[in-house]
N, C-alpha and C. Protein backbone atom coordinates (compact mmCIF):
# COMPACT_ATOMS: atom_id res chain seq x y z
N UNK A 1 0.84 -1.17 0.00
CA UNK A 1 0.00 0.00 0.00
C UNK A 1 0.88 1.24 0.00
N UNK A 2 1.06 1.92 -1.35
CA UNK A 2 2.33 2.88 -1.16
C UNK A 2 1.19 4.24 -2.13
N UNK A 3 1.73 4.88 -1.89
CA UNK A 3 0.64 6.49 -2.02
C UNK A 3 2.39 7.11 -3.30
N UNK A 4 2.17 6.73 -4.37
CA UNK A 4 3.11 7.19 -5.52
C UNK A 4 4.33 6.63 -4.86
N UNK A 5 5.39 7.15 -4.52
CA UNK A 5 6.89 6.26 -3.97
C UNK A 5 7.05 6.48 -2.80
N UNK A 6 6.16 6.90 -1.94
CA UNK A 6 6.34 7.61 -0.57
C UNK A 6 5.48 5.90 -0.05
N UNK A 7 5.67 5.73 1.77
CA UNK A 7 4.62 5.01 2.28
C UNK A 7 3.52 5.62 2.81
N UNK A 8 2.58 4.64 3.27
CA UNK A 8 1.40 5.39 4.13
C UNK A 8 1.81 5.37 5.12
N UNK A 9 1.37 6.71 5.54
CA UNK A 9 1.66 7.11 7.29
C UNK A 9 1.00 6.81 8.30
N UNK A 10 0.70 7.49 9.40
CA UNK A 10 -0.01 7.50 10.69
C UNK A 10 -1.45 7.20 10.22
N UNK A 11 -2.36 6.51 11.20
CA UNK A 11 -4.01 6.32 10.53
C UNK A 11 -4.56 6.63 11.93
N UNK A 12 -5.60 7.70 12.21
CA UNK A 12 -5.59 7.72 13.45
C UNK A 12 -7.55 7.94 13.50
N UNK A 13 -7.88 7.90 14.70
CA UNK A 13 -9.41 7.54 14.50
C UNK A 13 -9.99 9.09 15.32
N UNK A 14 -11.06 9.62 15.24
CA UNK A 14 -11.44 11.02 15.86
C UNK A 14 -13.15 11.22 15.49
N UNK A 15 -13.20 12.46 16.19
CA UNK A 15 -14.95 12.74 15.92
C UNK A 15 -14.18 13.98 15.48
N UNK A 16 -15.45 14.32 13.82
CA UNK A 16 -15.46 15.79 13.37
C UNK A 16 -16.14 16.78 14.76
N UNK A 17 -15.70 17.94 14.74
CA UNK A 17 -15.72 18.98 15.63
C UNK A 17 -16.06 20.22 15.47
N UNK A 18 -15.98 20.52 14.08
CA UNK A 18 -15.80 21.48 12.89
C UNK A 18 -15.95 21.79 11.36
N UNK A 19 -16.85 22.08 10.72
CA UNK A 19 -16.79 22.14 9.41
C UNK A 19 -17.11 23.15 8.77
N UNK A 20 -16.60 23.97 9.10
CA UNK A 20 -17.21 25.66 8.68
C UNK A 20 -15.78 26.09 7.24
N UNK A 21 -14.91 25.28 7.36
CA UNK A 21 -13.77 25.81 6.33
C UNK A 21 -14.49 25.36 4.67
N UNK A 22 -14.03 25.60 3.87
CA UNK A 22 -14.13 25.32 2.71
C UNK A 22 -12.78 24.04 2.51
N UNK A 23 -13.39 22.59 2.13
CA UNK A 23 -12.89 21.27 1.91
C UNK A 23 -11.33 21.41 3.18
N UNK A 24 -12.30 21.77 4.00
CA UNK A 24 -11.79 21.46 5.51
C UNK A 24 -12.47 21.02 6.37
N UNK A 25 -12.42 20.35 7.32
CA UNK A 25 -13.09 19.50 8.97
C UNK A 25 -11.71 19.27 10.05
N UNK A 26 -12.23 19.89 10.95
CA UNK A 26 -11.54 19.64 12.00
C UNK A 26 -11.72 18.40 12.62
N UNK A 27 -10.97 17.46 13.16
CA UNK A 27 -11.13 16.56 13.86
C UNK A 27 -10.27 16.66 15.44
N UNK A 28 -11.39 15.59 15.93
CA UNK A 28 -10.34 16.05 17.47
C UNK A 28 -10.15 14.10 17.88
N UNK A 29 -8.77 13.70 18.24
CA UNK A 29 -8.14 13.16 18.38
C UNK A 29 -7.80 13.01 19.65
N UNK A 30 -8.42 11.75 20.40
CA UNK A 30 -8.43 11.61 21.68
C UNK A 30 -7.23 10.07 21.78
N UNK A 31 -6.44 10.05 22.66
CA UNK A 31 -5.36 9.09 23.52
C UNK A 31 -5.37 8.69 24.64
N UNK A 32 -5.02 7.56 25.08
CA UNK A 32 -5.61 6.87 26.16
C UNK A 32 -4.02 6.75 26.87
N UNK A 33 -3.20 7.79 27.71
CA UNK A 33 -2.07 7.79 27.88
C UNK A 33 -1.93 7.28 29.85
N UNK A 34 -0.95 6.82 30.34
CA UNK A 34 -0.45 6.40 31.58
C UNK A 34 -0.02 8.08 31.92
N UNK A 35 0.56 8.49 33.24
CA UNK A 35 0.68 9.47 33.21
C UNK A 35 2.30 9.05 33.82
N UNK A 36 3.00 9.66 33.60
CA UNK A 36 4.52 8.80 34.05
C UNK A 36 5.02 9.14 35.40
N UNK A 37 4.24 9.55 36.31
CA UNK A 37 4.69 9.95 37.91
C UNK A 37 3.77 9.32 38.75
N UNK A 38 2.51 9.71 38.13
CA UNK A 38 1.17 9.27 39.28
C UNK A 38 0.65 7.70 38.99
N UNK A 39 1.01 7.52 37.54
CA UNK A 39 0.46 5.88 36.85
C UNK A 39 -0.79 5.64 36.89
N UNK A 40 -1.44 7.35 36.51
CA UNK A 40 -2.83 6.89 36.48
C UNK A 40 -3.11 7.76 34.90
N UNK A 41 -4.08 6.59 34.59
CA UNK A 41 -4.28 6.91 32.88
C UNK A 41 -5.22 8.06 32.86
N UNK A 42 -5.06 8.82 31.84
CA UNK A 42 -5.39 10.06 30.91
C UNK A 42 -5.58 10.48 29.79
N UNK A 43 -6.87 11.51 29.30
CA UNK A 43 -7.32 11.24 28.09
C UNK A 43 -6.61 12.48 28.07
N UNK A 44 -6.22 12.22 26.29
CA UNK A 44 -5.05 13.49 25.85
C UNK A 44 -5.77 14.05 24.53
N UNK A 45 -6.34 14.73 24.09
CA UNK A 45 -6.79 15.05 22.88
C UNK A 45 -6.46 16.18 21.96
N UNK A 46 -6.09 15.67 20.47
CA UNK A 46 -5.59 17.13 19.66
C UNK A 46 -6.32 17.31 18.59
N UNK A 47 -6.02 18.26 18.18
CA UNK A 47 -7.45 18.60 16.57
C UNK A 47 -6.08 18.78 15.40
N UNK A 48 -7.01 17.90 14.48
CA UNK A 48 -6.56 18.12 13.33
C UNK A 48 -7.50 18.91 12.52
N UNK A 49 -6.37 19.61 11.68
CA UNK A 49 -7.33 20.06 9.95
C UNK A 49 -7.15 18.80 9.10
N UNK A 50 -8.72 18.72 8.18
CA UNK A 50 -8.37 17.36 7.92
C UNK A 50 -9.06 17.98 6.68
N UNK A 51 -8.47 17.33 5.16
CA UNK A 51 -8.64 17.81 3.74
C UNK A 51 -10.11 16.75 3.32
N UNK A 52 -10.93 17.67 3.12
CA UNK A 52 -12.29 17.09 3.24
C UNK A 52 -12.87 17.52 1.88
N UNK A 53 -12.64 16.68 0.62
CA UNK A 53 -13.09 17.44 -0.59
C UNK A 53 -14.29 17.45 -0.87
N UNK A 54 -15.07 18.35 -1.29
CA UNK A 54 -16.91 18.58 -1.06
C UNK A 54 -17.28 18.28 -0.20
N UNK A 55 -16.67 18.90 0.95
CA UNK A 55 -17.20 19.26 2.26
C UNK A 55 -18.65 17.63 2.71
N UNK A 56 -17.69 16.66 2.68
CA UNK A 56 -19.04 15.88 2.63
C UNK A 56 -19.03 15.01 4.58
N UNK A 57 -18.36 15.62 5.34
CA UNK A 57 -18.44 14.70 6.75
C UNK A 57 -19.34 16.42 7.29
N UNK A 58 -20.04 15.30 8.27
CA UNK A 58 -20.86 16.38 9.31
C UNK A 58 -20.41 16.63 10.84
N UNK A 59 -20.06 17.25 11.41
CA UNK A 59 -20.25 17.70 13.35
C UNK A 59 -20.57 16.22 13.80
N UNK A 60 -19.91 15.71 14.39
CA UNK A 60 -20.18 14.47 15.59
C UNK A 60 -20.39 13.23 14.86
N UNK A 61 -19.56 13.15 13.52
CA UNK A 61 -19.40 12.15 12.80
C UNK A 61 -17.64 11.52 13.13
N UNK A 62 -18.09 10.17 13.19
CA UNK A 62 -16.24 9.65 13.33
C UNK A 62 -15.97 9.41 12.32
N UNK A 63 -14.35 9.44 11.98
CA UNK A 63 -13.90 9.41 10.91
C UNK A 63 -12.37 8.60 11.27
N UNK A 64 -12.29 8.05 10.20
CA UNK A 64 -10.45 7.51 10.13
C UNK A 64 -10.01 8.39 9.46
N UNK A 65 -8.58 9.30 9.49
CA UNK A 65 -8.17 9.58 8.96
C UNK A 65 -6.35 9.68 8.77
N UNK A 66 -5.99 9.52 7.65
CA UNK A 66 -4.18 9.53 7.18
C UNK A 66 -3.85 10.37 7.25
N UNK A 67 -2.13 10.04 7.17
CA UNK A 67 -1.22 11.20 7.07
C UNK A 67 -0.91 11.48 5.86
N UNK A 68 -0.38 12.79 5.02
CA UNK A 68 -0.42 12.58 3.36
C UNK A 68 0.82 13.69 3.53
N UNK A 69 1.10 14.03 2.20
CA UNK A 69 1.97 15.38 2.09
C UNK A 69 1.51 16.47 2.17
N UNK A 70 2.00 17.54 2.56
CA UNK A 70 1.47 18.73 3.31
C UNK A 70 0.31 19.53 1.98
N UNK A 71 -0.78 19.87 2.55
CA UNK A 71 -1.32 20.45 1.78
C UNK A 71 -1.70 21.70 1.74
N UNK A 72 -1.54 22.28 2.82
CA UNK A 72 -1.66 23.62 3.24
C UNK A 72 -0.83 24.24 4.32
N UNK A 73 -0.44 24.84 5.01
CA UNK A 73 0.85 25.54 6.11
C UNK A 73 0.07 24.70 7.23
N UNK A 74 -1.28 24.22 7.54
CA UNK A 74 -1.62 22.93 8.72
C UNK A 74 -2.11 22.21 8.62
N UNK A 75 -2.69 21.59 7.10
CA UNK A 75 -2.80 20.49 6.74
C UNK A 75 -1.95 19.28 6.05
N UNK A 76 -2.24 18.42 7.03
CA UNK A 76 -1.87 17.37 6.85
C UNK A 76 -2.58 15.65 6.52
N UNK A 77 -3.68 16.01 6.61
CA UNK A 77 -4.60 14.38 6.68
C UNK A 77 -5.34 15.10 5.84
N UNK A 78 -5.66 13.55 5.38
CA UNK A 78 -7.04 13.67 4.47
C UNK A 78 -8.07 12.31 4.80
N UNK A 79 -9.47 12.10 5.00
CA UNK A 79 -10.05 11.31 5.48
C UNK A 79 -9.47 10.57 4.49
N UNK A 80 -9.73 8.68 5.29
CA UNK A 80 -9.23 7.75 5.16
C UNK A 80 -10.57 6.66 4.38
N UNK A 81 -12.24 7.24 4.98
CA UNK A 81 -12.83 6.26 4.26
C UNK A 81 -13.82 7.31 4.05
């Protein structure tokens, strides 16, 4: 599974959060981390811009999404299915 001569990257799973950009959606990206002093687990969450062509995912929809080559100065993913 190779994307032209490059490999596929990171695949990471999230709920849309955001869709007000033009063939953009924000996603937010939650982790299930240990905490390394106290050893008690913690949810860690980050938002992506995610390349959404004809705006077709809605608010509180999950999505898979990849890592690709940069497409904009903070995009980086583009949904996966």
């Amino acid at each position: 599974m190779t994307e032209g001569t490059g490999t596929i990257g990171k695949v990471l799973e999230g709920v849309v959060v955001k869709t007000a950009m033009k063939d953009t959606a924000t996603v937010s990206v939650e982790r299930y981390v240990k905490h390394p002093k106290y050893k008690k687990f913690i949810r860690r969450s980050k938002k992506f811009l995610v390349h959404d062509p004809g705006n077709t995912l809605a608010v509180g929809q999950k999505v898979a999404i990849r890592e690709t080559r940069p497409i904009s100065k903070r995009k980086r993913f583009v949904v996966a299915q």
